[in-house]
PDB file of N, CA and C in Angstrom:
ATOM      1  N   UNK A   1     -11.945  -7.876  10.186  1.00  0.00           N
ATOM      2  CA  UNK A   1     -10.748  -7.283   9.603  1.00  0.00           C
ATOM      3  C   UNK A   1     -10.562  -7.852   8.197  1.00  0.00           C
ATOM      4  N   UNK A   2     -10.469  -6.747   7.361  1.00  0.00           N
ATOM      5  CA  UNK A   2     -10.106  -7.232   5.817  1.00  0.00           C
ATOM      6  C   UNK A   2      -8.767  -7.167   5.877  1.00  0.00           C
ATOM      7  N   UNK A   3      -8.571  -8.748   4.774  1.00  0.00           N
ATOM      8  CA  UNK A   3      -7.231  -8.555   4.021  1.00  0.00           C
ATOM      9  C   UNK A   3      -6.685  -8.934   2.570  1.00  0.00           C
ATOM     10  N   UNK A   4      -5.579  -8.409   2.745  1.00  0.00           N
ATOM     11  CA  UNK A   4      -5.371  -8.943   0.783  1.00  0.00           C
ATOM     12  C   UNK A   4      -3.991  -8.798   0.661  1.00  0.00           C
ATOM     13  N   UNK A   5      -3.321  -9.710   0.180  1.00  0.00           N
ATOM     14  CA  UNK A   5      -2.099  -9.726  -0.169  1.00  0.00           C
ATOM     15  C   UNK A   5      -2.239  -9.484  -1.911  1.00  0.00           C
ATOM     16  N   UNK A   6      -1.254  -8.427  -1.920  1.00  0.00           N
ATOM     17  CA  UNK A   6      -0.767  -8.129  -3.469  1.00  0.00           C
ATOM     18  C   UNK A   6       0.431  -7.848  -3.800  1.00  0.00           C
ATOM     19  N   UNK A   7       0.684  -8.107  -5.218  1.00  0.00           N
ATOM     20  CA  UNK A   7       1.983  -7.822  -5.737  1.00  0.00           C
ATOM     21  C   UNK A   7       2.566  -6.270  -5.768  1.00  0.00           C
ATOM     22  N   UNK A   8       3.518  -5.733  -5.588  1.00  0.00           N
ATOM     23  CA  UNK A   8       3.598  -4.113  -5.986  1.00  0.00           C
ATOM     24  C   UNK A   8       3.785  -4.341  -7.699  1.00  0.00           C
ATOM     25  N   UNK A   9       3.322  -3.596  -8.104  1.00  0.00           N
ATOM     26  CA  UNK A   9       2.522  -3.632  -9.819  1.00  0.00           C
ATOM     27  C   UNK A   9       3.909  -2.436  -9.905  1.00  0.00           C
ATOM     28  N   UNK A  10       4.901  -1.543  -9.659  1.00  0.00           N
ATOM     29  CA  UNK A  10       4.844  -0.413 -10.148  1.00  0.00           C
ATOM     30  C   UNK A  10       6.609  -1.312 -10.304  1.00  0.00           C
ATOM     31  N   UNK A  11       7.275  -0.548 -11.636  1.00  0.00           N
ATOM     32  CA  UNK A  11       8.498  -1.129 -11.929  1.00  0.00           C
ATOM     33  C   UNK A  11       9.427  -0.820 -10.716  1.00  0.00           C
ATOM     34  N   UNK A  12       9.235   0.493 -10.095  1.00  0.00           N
ATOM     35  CA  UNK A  12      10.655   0.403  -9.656  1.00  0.00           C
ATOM     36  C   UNK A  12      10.448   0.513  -7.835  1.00  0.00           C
ATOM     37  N   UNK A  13       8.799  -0.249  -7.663  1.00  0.00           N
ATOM     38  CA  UNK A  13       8.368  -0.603  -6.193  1.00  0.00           C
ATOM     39  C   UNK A  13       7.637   0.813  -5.651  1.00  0.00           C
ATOM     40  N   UNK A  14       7.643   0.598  -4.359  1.00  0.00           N
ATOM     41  CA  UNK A  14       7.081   1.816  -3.835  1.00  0.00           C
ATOM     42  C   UNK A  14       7.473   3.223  -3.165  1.00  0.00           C
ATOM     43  N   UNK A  15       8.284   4.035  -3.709  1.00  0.00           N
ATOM     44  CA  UNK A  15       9.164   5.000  -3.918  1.00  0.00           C
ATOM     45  C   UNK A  15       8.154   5.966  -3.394  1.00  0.00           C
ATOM     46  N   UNK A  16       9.171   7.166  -4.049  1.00  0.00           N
ATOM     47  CA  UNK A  16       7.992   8.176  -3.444  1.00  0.00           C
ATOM     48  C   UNK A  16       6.975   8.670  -4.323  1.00  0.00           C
ATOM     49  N   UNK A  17       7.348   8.467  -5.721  1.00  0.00           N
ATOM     50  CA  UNK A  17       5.576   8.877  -6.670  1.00  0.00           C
ATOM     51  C   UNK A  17       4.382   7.969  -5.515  1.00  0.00           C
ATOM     52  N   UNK A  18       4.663   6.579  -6.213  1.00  0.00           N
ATOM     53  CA  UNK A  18       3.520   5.748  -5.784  1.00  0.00           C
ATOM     54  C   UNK A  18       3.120   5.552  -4.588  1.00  0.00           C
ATOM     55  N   UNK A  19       4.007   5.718  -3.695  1.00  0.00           N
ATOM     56  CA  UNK A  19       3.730   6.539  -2.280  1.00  0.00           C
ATOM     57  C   UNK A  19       3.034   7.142  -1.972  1.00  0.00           C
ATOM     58  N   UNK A  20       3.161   8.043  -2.904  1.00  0.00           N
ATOM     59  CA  UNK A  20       2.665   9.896  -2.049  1.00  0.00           C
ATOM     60  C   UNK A  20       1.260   9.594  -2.759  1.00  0.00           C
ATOM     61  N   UNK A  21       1.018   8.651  -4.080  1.00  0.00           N
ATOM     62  CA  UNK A  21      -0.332   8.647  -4.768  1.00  0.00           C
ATOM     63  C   UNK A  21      -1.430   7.694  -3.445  1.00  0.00           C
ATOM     64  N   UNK A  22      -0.726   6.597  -2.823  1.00  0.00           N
ATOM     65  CA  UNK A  22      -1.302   5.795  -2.413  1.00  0.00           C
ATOM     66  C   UNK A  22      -1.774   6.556  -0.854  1.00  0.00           C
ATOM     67  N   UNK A  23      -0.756   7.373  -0.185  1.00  0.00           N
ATOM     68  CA  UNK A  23      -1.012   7.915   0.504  1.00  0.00           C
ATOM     69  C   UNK A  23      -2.465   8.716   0.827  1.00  0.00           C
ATOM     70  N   UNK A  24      -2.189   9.761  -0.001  1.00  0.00           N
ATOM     71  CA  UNK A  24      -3.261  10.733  -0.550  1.00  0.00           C
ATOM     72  C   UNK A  24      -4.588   9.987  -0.956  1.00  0.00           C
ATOM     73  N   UNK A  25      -4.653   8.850  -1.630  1.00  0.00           N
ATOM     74  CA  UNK A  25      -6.007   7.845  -1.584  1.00  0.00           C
ATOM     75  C   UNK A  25      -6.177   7.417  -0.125  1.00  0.00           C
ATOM     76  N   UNK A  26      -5.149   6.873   0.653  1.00  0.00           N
ATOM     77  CA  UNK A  26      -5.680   6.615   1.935  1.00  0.00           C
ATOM     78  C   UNK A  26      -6.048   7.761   2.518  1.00  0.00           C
ATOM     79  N   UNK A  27      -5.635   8.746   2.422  1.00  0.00           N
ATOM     80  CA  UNK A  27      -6.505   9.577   3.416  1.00  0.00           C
ATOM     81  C   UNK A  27      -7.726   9.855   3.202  1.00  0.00           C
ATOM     82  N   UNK A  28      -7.555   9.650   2.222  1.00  0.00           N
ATOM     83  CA  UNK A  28      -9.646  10.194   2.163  1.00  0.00           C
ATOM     84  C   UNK A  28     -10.774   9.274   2.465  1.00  0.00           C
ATOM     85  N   UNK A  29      -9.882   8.129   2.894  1.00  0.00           N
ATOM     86  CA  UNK A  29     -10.379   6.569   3.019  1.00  0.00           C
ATOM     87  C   UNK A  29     -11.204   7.040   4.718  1.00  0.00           C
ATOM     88  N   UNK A  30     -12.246   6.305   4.937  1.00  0.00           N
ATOM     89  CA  UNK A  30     -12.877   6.467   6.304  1.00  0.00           C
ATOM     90  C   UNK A  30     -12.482   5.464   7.207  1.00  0.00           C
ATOM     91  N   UNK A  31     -11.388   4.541   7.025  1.00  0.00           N
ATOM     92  CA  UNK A  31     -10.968   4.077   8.058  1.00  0.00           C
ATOM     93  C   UNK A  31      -9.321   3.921   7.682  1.00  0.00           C
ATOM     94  N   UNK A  32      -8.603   3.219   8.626  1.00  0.00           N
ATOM     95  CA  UNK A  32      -7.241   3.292   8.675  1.00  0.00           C
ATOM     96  C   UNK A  32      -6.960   1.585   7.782  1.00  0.00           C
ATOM     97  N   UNK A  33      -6.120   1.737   6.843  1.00  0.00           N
ATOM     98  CA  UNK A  33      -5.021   0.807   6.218  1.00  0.00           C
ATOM     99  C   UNK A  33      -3.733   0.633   6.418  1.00  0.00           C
ATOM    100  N   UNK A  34      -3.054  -0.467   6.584  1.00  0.00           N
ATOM    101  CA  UNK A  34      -2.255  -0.446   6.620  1.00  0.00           C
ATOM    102  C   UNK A  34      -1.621  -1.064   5.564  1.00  0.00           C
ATOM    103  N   UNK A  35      -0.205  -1.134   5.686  1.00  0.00           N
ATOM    104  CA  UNK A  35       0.656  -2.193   4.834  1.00  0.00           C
ATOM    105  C   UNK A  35       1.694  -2.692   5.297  1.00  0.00           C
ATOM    106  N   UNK A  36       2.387  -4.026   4.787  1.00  0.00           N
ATOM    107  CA  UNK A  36       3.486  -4.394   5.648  1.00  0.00           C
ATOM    108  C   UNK A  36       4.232  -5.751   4.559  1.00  0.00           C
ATOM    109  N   UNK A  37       5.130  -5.292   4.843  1.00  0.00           N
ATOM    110  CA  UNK A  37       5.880  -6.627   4.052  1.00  0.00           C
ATOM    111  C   UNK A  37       6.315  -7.610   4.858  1.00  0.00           C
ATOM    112  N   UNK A  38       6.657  -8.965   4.288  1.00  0.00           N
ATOM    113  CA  UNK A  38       6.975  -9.554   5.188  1.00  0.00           C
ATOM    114  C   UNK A  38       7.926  -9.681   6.121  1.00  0.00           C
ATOM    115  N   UNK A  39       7.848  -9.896   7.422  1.00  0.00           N
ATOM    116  CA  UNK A  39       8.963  -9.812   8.508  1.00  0.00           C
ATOM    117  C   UNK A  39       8.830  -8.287   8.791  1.00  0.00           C
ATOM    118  N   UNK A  40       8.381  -7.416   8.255  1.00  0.00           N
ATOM    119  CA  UNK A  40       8.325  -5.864   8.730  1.00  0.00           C
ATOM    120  C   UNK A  40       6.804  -5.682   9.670  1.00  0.00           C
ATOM    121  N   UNK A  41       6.811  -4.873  10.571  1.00  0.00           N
ATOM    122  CA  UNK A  41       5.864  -4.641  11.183  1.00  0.00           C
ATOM    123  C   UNK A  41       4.587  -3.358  10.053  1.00  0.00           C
ATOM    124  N   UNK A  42       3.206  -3.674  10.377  1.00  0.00           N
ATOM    125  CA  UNK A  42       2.803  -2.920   9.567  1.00  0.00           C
ATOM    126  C   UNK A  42       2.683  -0.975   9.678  1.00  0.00           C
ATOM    127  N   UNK A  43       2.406  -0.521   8.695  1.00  0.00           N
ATOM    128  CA  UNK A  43       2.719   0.620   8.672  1.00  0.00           C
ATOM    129  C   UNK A  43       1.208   1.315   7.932  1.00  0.00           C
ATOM    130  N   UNK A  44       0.713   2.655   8.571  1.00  0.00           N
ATOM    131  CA  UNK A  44       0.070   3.024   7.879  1.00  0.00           C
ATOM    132  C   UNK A  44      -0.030   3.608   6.547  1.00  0.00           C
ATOM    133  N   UNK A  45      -1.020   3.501   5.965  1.00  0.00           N
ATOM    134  CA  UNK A  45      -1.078   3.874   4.490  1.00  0.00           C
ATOM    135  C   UNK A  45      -1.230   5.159   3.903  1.00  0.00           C
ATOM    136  N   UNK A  46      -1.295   5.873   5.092  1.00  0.00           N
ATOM    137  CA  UNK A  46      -1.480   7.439   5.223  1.00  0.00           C
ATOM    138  C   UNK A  46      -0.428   8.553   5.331  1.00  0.00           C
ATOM    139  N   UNK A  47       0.742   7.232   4.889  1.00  0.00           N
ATOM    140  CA  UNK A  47       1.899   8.090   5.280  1.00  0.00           C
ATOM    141  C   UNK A  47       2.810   7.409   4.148  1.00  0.00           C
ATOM    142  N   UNK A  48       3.366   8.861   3.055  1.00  0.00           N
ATOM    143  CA  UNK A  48       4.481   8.494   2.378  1.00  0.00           C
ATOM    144  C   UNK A  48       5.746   7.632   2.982  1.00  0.00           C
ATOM    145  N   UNK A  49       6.300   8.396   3.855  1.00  0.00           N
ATOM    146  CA  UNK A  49       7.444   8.011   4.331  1.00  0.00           C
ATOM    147  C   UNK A  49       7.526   6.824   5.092  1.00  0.00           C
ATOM    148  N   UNK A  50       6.376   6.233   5.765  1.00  0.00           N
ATOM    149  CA  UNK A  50       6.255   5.254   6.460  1.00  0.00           C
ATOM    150  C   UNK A  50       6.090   3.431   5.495  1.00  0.00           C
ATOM    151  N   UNK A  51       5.402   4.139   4.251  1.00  0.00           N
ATOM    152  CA  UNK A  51       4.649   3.522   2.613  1.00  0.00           C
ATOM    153  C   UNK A  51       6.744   3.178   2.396  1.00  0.00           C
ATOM    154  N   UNK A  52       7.414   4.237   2.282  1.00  0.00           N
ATOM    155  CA  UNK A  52       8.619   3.853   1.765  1.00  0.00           C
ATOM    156  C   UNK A  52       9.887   3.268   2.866  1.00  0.00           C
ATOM    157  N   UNK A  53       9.519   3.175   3.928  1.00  0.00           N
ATOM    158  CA  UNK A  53      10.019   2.383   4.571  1.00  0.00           C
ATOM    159  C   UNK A  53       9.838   0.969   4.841  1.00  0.00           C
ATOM    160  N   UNK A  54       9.266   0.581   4.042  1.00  0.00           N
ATOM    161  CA  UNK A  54       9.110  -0.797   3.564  1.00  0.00           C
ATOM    162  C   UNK A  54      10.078  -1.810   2.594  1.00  0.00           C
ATOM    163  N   UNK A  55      10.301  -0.444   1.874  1.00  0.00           N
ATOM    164  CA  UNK A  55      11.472  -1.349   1.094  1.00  0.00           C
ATOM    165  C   UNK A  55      11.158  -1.558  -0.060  1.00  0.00           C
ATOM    166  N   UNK A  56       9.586  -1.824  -0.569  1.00  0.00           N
ATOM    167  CA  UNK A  56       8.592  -2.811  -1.205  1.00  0.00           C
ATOM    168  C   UNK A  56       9.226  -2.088  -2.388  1.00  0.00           C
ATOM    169  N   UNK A  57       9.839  -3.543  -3.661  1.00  0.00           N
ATOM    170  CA  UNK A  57      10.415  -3.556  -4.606  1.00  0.00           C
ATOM    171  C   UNK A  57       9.274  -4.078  -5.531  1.00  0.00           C
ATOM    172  N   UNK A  58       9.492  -3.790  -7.035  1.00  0.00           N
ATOM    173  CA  UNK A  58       8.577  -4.590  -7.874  1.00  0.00           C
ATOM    174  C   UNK A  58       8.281  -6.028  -7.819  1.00  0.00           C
ATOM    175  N   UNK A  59       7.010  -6.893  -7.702  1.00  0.00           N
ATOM    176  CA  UNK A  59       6.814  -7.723  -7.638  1.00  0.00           C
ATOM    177  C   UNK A  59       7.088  -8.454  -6.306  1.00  0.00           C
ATOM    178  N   UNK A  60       7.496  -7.533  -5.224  1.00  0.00           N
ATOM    179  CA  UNK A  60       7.325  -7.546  -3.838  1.00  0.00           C
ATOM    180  C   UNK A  60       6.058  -7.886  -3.340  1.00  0.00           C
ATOM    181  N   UNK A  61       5.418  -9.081  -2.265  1.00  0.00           N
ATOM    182  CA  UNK A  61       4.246  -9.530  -1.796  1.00  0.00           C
ATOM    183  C   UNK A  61       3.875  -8.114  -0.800  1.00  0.00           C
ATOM    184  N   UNK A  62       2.883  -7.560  -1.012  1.00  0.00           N
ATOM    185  CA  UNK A  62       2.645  -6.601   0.282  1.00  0.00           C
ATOM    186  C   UNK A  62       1.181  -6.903   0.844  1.00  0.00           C
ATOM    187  N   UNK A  63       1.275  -6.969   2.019  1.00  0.00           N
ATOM    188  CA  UNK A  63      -0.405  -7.256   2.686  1.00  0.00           C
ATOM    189  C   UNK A  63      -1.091  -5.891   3.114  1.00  0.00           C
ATOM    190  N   UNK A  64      -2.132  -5.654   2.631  1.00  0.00           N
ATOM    191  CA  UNK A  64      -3.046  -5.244   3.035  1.00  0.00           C
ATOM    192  C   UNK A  64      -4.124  -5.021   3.798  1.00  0.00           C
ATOM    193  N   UNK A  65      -4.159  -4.684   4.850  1.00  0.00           N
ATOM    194  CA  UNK A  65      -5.070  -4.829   5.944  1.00  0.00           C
ATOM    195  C   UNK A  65      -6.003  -3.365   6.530  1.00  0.00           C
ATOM    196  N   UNK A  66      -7.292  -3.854   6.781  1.00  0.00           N
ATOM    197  CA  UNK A  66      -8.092  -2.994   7.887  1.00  0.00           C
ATOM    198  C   UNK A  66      -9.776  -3.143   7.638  1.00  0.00           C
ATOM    199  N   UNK A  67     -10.208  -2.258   8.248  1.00  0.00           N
ATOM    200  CA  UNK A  67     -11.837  -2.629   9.036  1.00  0.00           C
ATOM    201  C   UNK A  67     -12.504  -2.865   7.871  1.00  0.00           C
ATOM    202  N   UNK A  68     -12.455  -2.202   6.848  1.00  0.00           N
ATOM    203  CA  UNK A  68     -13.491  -2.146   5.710  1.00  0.00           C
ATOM    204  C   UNK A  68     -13.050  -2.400   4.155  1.00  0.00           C
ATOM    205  N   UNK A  69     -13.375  -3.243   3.717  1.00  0.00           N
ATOM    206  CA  UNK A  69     -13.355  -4.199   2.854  1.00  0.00           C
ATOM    207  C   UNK A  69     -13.117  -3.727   1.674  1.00  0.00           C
ATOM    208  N   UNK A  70     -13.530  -2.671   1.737  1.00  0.00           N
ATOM    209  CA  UNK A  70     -13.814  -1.618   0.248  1.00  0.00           C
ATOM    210  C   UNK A  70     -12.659  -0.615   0.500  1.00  0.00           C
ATOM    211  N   UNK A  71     -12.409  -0.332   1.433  1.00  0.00           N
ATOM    212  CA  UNK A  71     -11.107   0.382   1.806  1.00  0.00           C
ATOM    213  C   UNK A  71      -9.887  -0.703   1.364  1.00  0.00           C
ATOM    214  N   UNK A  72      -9.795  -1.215   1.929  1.00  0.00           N
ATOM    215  CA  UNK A  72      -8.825  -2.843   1.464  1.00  0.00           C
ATOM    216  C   UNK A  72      -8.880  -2.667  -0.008  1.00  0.00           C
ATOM    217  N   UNK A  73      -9.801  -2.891  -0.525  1.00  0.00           N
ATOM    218  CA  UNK A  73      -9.822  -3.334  -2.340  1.00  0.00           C
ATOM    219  C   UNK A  73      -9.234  -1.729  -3.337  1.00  0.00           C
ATOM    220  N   UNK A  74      -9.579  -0.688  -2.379  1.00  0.00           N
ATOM    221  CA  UNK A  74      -8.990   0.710  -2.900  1.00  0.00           C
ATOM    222  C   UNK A  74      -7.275   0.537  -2.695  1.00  0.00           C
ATOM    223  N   UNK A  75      -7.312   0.241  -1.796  1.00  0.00           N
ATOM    224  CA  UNK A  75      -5.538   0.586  -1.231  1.00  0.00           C
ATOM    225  C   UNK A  75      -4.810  -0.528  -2.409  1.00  0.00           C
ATOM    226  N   UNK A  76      -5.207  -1.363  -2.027  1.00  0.00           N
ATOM    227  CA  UNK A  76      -4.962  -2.847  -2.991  1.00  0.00           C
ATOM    228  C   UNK A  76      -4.744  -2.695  -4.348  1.00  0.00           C
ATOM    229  N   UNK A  77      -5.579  -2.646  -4.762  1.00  0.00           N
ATOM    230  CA  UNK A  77      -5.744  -2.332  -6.333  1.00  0.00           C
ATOM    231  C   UNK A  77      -4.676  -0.941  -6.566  1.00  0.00           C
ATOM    232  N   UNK A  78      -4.359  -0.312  -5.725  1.00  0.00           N
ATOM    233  CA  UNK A  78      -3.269   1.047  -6.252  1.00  0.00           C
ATOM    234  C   UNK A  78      -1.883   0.340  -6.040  1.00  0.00           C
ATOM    235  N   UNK A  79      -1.869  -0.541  -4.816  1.00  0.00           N
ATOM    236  CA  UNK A  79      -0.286  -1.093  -5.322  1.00  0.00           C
ATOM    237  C   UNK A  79       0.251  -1.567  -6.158  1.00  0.00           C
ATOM    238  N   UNK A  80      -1.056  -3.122  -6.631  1.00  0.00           N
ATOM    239  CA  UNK A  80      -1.139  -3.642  -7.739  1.00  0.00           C
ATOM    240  C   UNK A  80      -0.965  -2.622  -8.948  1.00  0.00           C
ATOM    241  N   UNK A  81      -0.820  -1.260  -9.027  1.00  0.00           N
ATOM    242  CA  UNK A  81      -0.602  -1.026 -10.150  1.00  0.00           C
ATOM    243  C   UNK A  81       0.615  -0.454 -10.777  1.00  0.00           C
ATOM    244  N   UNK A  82       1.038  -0.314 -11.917  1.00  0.00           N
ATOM    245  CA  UNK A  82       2.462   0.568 -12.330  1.00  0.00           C
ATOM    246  C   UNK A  82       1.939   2.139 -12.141  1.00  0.00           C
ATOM    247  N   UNK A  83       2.058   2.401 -11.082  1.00  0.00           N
ATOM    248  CA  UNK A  83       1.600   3.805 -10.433  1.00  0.00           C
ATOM    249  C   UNK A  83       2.900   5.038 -11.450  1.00  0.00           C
ATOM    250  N   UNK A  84       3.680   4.281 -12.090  1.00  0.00           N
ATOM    251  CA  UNK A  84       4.878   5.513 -12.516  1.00  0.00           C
ATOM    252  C   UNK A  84       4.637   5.156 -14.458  1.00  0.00           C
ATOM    253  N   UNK A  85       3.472   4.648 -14.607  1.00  0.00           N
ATOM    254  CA  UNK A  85       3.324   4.404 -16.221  1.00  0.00           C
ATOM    255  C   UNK A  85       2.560   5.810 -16.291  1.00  0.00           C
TER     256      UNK A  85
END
């Protein structure tokens, strides 16, 4: 199991732009990701609404998890970013 904790990169957290972007990358992903903040149970990455029930504010820790490593570093690297620049 891969993992990675990252910052949310985007100013105003994970709403529904950077959501629906991160979403739409997970699906095309060949295995399942999740995400989860802390004290929250995790949630898949395949789902806007589930992505914004997190809460996850700018500069919020979010973990990253699942089977394949390269899937991990895709999902990862999109939170880490200002998805609304």
């Amino acid at each position: 199991m891969a993992k990675k904790v990252v910052t949310v990169g985007s100013s105003v957290g994970l709403h529904a732009r950077p959501a629906a972007t991160i979403a739409q990358e997970a699906a095309k992903l060949g295995s399942t990701v999740t995400l989860a903040t802390e004290g929250n149970e995790p949630v898949d990455a395949r789902s806007v609404l589930l992505i914004m029930t997190l809460g996850a504010g700018s500069g919020d820790y979010v973990t990253v998890e699942g089977n394949k490593e390269a899937d991990v570093e895709t999902i990862a690297d999109l939170v880490a970013q200002d998805l609304d620049a």
